[in-house]
PDB file of N, CA and C in Angstrom:
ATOM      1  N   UNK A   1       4.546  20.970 -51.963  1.00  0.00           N
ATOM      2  CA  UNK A   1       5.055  20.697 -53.289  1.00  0.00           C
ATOM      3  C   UNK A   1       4.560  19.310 -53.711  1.00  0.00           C
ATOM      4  N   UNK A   2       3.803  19.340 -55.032  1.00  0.00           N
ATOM      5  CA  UNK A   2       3.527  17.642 -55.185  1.00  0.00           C
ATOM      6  C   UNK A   2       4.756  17.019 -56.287  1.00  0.00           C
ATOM      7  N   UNK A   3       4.432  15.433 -55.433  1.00  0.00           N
ATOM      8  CA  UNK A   3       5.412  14.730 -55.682  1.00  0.00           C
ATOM      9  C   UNK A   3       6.195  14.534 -56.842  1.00  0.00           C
ATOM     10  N   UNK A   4       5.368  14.876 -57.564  1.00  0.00           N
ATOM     11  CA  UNK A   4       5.965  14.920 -59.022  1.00  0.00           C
ATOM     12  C   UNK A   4       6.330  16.125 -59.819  1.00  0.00           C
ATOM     13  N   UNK A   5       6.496  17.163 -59.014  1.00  0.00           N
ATOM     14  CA  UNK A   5       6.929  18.576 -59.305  1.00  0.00           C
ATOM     15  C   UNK A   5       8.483  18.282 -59.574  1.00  0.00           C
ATOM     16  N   UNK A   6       8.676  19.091 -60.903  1.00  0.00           N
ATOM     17  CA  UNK A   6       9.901  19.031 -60.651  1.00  0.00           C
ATOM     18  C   UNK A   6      11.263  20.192 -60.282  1.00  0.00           C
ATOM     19  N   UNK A   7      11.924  19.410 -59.677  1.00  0.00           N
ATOM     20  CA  UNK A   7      12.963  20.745 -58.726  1.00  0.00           C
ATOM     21  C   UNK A   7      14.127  21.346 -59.121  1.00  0.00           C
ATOM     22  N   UNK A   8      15.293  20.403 -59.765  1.00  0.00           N
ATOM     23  CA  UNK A   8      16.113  20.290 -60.326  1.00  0.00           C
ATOM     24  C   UNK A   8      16.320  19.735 -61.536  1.00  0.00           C
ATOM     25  N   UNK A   9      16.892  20.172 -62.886  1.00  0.00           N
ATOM     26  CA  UNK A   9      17.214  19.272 -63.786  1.00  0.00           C
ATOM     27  C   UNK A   9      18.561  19.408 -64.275  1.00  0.00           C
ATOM     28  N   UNK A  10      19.206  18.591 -64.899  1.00  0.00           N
ATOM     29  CA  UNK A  10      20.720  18.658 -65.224  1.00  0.00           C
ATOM     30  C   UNK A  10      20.513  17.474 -66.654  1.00  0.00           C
ATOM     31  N   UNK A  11      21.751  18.197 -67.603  1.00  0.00           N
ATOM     32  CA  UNK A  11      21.794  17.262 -68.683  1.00  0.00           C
ATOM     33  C   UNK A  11      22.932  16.061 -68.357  1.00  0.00           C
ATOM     34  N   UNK A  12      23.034  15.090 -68.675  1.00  0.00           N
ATOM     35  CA  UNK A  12      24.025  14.145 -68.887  1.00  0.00           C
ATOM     36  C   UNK A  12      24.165  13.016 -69.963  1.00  0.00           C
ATOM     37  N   UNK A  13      25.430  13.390 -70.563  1.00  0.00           N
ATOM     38  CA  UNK A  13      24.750  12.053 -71.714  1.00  0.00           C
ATOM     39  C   UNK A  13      24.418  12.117 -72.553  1.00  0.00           C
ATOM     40  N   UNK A  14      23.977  13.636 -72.441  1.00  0.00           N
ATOM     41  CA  UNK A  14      22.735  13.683 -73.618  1.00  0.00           C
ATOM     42  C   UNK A  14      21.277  13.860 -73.256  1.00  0.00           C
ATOM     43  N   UNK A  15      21.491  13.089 -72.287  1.00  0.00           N
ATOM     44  CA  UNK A  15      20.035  12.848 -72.103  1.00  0.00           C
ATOM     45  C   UNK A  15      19.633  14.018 -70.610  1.00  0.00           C
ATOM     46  N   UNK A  16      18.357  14.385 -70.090  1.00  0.00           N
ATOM     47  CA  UNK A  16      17.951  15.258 -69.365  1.00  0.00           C
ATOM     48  C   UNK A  16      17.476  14.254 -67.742  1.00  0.00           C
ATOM     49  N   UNK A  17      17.887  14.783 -67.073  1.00  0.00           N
ATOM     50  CA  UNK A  17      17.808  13.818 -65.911  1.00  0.00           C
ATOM     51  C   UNK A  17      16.892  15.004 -64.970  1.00  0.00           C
ATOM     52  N   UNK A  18      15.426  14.485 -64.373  1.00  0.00           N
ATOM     53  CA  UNK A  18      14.968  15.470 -63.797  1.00  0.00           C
ATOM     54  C   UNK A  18      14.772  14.910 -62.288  1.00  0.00           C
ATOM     55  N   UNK A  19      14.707  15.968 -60.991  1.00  0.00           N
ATOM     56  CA  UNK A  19      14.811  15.512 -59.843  1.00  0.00           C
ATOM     57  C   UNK A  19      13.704  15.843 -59.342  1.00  0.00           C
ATOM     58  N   UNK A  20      12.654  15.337 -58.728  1.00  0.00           N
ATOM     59  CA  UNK A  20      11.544  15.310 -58.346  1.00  0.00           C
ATOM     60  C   UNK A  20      10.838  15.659 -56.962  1.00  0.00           C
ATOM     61  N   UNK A  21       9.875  16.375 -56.409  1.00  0.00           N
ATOM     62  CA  UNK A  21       9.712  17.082 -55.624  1.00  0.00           C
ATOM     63  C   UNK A  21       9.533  15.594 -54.100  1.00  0.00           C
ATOM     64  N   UNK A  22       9.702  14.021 -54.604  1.00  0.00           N
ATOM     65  CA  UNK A  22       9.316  13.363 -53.747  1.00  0.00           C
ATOM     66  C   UNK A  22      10.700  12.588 -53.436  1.00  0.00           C
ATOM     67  N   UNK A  23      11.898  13.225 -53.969  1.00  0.00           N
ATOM     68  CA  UNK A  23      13.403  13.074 -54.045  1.00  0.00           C
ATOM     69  C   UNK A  23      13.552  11.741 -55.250  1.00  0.00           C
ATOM     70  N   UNK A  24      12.702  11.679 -56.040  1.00  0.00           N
ATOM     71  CA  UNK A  24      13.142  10.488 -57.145  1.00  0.00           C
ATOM     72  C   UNK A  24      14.171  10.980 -58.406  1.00  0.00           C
ATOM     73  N   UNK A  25      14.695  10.198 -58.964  1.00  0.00           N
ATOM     74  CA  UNK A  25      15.770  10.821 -59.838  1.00  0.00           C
ATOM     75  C   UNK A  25      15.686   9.716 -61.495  1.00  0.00           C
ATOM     76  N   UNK A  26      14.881  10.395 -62.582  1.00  0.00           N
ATOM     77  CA  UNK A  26      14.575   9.830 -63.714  1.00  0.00           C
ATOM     78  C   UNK A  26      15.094  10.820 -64.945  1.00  0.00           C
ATOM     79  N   UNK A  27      14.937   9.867 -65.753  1.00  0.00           N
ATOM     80  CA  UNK A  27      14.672  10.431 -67.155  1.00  0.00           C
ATOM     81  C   UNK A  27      13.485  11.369 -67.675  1.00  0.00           C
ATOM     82  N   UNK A  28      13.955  12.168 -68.323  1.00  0.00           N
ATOM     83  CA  UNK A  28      12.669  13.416 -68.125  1.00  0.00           C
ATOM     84  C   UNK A  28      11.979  12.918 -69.407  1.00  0.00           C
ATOM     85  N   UNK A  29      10.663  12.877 -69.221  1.00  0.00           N
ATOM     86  CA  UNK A  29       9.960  12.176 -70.488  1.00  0.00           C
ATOM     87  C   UNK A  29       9.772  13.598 -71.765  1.00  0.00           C
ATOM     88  N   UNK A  30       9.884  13.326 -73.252  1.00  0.00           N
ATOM     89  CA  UNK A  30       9.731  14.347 -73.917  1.00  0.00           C
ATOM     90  C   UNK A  30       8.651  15.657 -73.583  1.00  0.00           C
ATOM     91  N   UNK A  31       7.765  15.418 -73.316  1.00  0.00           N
ATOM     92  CA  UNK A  31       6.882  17.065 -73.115  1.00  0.00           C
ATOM     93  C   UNK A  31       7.867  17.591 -71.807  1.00  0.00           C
ATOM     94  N   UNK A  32       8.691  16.941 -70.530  1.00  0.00           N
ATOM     95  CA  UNK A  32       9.457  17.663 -69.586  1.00  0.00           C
ATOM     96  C   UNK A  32       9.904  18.267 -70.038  1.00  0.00           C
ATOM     97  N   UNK A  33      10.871  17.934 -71.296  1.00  0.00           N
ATOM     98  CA  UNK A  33      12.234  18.600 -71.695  1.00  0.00           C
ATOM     99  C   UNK A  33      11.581  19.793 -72.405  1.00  0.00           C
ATOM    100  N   UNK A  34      10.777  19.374 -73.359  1.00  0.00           N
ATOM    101  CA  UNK A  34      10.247  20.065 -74.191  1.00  0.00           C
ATOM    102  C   UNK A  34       9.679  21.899 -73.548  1.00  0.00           C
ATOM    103  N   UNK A  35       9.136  21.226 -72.239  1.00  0.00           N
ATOM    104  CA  UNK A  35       8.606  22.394 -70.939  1.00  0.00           C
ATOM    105  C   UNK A  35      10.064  23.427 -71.080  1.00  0.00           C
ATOM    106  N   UNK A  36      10.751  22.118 -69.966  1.00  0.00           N
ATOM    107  CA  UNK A  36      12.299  22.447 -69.693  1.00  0.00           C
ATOM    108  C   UNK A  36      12.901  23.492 -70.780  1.00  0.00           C
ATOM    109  N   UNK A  37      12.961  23.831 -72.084  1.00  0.00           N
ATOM    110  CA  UNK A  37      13.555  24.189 -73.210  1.00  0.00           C
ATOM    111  C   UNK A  37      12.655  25.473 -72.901  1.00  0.00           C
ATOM    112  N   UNK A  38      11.739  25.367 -73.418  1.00  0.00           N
ATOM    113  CA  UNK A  38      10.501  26.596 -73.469  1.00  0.00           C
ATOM    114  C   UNK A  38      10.889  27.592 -72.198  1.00  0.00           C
ATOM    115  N   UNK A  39      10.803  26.958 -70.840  1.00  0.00           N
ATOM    116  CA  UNK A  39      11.005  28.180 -69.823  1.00  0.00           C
ATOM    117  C   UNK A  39      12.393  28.137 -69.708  1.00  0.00           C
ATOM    118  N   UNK A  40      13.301  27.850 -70.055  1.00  0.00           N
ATOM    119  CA  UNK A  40      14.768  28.091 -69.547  1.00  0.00           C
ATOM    120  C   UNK A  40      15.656  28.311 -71.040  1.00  0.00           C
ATOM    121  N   UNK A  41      15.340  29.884 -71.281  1.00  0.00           N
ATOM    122  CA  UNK A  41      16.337  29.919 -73.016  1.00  0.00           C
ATOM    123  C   UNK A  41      17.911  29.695 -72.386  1.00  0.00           C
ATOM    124  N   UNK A  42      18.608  29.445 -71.136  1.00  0.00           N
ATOM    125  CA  UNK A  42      19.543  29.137 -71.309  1.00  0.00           C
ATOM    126  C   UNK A  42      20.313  27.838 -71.218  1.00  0.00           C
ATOM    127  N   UNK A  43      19.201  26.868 -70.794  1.00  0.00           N
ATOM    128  CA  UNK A  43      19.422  25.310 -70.675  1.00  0.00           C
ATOM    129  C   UNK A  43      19.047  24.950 -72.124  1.00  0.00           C
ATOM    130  N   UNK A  44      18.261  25.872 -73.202  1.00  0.00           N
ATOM    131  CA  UNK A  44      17.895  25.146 -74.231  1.00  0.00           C
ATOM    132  C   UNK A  44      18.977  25.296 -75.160  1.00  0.00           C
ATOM    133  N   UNK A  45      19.463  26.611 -75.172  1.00  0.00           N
ATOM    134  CA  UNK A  45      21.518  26.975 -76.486  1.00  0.00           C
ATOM    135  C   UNK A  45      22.334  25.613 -75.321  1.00  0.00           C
ATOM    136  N   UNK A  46      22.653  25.328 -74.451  1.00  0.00           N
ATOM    137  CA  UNK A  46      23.443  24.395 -73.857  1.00  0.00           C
ATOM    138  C   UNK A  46      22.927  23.080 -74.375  1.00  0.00           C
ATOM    139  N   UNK A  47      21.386  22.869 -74.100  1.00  0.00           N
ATOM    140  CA  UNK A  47      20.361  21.436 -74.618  1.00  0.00           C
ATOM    141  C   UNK A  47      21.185  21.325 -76.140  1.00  0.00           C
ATOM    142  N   UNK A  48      21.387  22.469 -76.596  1.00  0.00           N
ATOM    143  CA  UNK A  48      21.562  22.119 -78.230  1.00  0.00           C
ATOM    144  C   UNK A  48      23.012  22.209 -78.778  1.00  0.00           C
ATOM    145  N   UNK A  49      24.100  22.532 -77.697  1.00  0.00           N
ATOM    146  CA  UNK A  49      25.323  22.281 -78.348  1.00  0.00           C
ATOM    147  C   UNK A  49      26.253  21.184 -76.939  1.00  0.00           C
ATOM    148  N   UNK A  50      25.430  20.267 -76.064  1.00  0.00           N
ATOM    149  CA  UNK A  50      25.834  19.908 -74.988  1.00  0.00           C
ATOM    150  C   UNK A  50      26.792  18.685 -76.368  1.00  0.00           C
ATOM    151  N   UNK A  51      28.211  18.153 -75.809  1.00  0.00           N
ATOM    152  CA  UNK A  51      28.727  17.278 -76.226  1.00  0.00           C
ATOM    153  C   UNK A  51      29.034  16.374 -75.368  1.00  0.00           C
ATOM    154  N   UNK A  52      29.545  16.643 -74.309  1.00  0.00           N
ATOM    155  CA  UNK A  52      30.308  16.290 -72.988  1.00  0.00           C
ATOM    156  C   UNK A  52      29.593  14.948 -72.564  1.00  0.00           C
ATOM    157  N   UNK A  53      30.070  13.825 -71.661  1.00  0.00           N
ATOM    158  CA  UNK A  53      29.582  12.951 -71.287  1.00  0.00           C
ATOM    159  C   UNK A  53      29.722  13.137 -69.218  1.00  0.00           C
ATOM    160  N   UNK A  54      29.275  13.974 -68.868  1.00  0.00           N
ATOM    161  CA  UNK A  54      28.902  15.364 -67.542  1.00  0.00           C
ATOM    162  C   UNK A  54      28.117  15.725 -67.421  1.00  0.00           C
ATOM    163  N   UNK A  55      27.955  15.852 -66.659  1.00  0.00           N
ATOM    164  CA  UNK A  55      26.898  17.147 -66.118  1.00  0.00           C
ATOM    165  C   UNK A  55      27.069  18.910 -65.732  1.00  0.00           C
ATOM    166  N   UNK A  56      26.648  19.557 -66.257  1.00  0.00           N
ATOM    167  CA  UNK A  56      26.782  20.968 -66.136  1.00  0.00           C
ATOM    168  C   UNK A  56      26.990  21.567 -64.766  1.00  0.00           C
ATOM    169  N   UNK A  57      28.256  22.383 -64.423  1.00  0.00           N
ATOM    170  CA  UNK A  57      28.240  22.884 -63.217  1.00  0.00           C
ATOM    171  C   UNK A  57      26.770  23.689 -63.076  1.00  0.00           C
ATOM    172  N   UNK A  58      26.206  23.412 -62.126  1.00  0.00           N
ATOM    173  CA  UNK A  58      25.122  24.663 -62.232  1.00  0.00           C
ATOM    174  C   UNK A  58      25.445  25.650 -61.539  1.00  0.00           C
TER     175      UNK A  58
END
């Protein structure tokens, strides 16, 4: 897996926090999320009505 693959993502905040195949833990830069939205139609209806200041049970 290369290092910068990513493995896990979770929203918080607002913002998209992605977890990385080399165990690093960042801010997902816009084209991630943008990815993120495109392959996952059910993180993207949550991406768009998230309010909460949490993170999503996954």
């Amino acid at each position: 897996m290369a290092k910068d693959t990513i493995v896990r993502y979770v929203m918080l905040g607002g913002d998209v926090w992605v977890y990385l195949g080399n165990d690093d833990v960042r801010l997902a830069t816009a084209p991630e999320v943008e990815k993120i939205i495109n392959d996952d139609p059910d993180f993207a209806s949550q991406f768009s009505v998230q309010k909460a200041n949490y993170a999503p049970i996954p």
